[in-house]
Protein backbone atom coordinates (compact mmCIF):
# COMPACT_ATOMS: atom_id res chain seq x y z
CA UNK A 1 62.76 155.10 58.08
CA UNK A 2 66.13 155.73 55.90
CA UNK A 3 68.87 153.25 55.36
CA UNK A 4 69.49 150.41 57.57
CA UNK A 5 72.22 147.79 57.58
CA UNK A 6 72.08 144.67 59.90
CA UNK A 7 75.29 143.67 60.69
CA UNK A 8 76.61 140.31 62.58
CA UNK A 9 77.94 137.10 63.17
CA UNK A 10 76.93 133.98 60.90
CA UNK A 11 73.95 132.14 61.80
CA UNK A 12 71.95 134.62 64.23
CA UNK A 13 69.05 135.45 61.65
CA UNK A 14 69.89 138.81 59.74
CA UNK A 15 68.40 137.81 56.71
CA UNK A 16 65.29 136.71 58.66
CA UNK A 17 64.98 139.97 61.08
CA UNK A 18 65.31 141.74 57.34
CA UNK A 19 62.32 140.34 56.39
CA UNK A 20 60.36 140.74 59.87
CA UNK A 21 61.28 144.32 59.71
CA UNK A 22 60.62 144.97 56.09
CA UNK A 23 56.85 142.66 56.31
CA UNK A 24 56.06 144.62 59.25
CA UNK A 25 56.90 148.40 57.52
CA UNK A 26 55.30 147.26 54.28
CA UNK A 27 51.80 146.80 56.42
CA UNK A 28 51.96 150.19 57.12
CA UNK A 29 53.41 151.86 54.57
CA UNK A 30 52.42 149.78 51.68
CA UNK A 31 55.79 147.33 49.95
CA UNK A 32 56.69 149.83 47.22
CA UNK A 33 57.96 151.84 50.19
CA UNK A 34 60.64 149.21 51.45
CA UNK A 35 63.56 147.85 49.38
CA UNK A 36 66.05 145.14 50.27
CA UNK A 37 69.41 145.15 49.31
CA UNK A 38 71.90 142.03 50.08
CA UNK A 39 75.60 142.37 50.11
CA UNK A 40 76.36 139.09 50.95
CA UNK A 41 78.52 137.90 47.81
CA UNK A 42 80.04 134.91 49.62
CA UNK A 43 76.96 132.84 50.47
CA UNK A 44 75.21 131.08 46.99
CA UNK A 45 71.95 131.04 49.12
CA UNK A 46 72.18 134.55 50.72
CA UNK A 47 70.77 136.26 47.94
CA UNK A 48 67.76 133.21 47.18
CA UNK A 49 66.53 133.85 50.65
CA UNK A 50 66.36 137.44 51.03
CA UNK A 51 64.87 137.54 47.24
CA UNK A 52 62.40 134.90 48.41
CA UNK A 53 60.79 137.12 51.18
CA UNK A 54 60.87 139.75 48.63
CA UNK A 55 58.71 138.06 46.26
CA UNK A 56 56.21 137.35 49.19
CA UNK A 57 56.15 140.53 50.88
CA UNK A 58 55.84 142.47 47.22
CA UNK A 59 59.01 144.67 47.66
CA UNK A 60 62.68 144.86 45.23
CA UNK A 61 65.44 142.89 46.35
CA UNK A 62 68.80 143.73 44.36
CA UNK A 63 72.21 142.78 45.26
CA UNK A 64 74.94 145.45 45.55
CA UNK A 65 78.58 143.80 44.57
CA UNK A 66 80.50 146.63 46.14
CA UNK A 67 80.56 149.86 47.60
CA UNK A 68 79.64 151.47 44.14
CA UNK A 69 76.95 149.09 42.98
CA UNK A 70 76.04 149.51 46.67
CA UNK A 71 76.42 153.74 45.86
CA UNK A 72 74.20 153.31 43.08
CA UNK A 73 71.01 151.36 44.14
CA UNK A 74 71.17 153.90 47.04
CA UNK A 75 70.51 156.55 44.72
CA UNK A 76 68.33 154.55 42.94
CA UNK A 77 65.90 153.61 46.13
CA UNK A 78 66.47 157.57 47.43
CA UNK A 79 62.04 157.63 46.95
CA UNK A 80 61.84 155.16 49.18
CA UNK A 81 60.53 155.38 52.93
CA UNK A 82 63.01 152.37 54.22
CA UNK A 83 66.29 150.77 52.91
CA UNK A 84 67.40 147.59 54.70
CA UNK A 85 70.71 146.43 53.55
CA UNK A 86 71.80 142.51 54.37
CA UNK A 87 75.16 142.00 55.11
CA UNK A 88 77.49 138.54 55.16
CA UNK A 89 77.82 137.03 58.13
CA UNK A 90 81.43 136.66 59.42
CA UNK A 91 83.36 133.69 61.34
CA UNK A 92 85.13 134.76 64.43
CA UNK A 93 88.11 135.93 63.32
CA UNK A 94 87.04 137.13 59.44
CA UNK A 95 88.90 140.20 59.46
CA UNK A 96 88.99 140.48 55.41
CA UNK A 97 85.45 140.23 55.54
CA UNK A 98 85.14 143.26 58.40
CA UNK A 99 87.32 145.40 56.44
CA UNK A 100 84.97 145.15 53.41
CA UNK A 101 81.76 145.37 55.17
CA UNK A 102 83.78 148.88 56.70
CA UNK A 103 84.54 150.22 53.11
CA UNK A 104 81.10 149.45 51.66
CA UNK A 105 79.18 150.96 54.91
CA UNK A 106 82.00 154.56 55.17
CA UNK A 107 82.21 155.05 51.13
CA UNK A 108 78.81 155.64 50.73
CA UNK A 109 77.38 158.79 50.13
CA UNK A 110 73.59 158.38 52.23
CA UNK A 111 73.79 157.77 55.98
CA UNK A 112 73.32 154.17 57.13
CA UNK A 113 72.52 153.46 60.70
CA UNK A 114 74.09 150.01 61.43
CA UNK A 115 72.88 147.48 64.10
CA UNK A 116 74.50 144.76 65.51
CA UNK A 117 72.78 141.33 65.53
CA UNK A 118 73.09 138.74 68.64
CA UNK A 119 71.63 135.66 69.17
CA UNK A 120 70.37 136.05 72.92
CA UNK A 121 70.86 132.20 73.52
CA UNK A 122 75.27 133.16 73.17
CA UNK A 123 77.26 133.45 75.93
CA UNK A 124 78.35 137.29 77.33
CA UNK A 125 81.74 136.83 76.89
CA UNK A 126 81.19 135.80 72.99
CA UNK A 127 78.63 139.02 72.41
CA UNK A 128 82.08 140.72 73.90
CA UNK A 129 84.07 139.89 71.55
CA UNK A 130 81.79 139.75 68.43
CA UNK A 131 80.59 143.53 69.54
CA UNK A 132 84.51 144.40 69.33
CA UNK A 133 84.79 142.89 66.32
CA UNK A 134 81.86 144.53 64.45
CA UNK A 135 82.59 148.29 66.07
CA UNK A 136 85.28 149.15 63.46
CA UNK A 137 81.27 150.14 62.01
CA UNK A 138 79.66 152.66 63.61
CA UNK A 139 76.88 151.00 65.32
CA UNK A 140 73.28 152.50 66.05
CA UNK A 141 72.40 149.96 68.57
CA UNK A 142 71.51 145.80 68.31
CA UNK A 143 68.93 143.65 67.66
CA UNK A 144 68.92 140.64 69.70
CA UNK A 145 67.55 137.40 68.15
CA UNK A 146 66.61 133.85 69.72
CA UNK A 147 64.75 134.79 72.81
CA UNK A 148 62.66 131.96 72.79
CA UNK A 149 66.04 129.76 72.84
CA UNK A 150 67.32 131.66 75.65
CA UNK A 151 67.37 131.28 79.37
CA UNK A 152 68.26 134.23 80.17
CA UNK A 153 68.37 138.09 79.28
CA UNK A 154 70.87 138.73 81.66
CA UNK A 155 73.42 138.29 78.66
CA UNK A 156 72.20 141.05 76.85
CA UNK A 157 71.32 143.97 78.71
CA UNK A 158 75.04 143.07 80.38
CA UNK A 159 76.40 143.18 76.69
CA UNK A 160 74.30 146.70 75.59
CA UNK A 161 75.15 148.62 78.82
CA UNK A 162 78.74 148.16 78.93
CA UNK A 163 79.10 149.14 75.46
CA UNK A 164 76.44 151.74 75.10
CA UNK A 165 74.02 149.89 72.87
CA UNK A 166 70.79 150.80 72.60
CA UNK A 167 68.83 147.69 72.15
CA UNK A 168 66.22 148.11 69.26
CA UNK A 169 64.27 144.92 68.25
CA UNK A 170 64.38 141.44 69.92
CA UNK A 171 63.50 138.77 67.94
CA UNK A 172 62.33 135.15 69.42
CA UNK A 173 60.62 132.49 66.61
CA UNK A 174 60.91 131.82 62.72
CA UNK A 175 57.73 133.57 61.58
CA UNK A 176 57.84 137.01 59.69
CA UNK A 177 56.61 139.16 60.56
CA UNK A 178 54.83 138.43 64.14
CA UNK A 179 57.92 136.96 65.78
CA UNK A 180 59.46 140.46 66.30
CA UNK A 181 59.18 143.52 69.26
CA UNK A 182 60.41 146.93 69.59
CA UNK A 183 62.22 146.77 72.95
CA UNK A 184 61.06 148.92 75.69
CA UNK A 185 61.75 148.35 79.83
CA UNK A 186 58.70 147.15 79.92
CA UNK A 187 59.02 144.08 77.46
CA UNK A 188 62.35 143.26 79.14
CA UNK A 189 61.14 142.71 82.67
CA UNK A 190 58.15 140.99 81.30
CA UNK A 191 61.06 138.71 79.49
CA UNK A 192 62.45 138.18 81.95
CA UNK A 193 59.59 137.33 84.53
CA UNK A 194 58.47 134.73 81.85
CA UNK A 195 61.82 133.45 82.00
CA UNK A 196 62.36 133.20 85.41
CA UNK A 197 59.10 131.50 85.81
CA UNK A 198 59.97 129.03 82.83
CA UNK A 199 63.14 128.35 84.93
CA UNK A 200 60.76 127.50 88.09
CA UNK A 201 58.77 125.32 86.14
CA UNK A 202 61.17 123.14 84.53
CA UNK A 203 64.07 122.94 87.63
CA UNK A 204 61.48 123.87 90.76
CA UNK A 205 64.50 126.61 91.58
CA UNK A 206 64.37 130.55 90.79
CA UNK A 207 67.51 131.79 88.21
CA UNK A 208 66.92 135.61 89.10
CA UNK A 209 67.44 137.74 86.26
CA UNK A 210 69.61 140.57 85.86
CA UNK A 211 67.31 143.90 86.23
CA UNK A 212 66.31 145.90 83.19
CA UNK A 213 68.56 148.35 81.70
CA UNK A 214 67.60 152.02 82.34
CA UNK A 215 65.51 153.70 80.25
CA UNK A 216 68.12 155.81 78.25
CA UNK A 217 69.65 152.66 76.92
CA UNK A 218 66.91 151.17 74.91
């Protein structure tokens, strides 16, 4: 519950974990407790998407311009249970881009807890450097997307222990809103048994997985 902004890279499904999360709330809670905002300005289909799974799950989708329009639809959602705020995706080295996603997320008035998405199928040393990029934001914890194009979770529990990142959701297929799991232990060594197993399958040799983060990380 609150405010919660997804923040990443281009391309690793934001928009569609938006929509997993907000489907899955609005079950619960019932859709005129979830509203979507999109500050993603810089992409003419952004906004289409996100307004698109709005339509179908039944909730408001408005699109904050800058930190005050952002400010203002805050205030204007405060009677709501959950907030999820889309964000643009940025190229490796967008740093005008950073800077404004810093401004809207620190001049706002209502706390937003930020998580960092990854595609799981990217390679450690690019999570590095996208998690270094995307800090300048305070950062809750990450979301991890593309399991099921992944060989490996190795990767990611690497990525979130080294930099203290709890990881919340992992995401692996299209549809909204089964394709998404709160992360546990648990779910992570059965991940990663599947995938070792997947790896036996299809090369007849074992690719052992790295072992499950403690506890206190996820």
């Amino acid at each position: 519950c609150g405010v919660v902004s997804l923040v990443g890279p281009t391309g690793v499904g934001k928009t569609t974990t938006i929509a997993k999360l907000a489907a899955g709330f609005a079950k619960v809670h019932g859709s005129d407790q979830v509203a979507l905002i999109s500050t993603d300005t810089f992409r003419i289909a952004g906004f289409e998407q996100l307004s698109t799974y709005g339509k179908i799950i039944g909730c408001q989708v408005m699109l904050a311009k800058d930190s005050d329009a952002l400010d203002l639809l805050l205030q204007q959602f405060s009677n709501k249970k959950l907030v999820l705020i889309d964000t643009a995706g940025m190229g490796q080295r967008d740093m005008r881009l950073a800077q404004e996603l810093t401004n809207l997320v620190s001049n706002s008035r209502v706390k937003i807890r930020n998580y960092l998405v990854l595609a799981a199928n990217t390679q450690q040393r690019v999570m590095q450097e996208n998690v270094e990029r995307f800090k300048k934001v305070p950062l809750s914890g990450c979301i991890y997307t593309k399991l099921d194009e992944s060989v490996s979770i190795g990767e990611i529990i690497t990525t979130s222990i080294q930099n203290g990142l709890p990881i919340g959701y992992l995401t692996d297929g299209q549809r909204v809103p089964e394709d998404i799991k709160v992360a546990n232990a648990e779910k992570l060594v059965t991940l990663a048994d599947k995938m070792a197993s997947k790896s036996i399958d299809n090369s007849g040799s074992l690719e052992r997985p790295m072992p499950a983060a403690p506890a206190g990380i996820i």
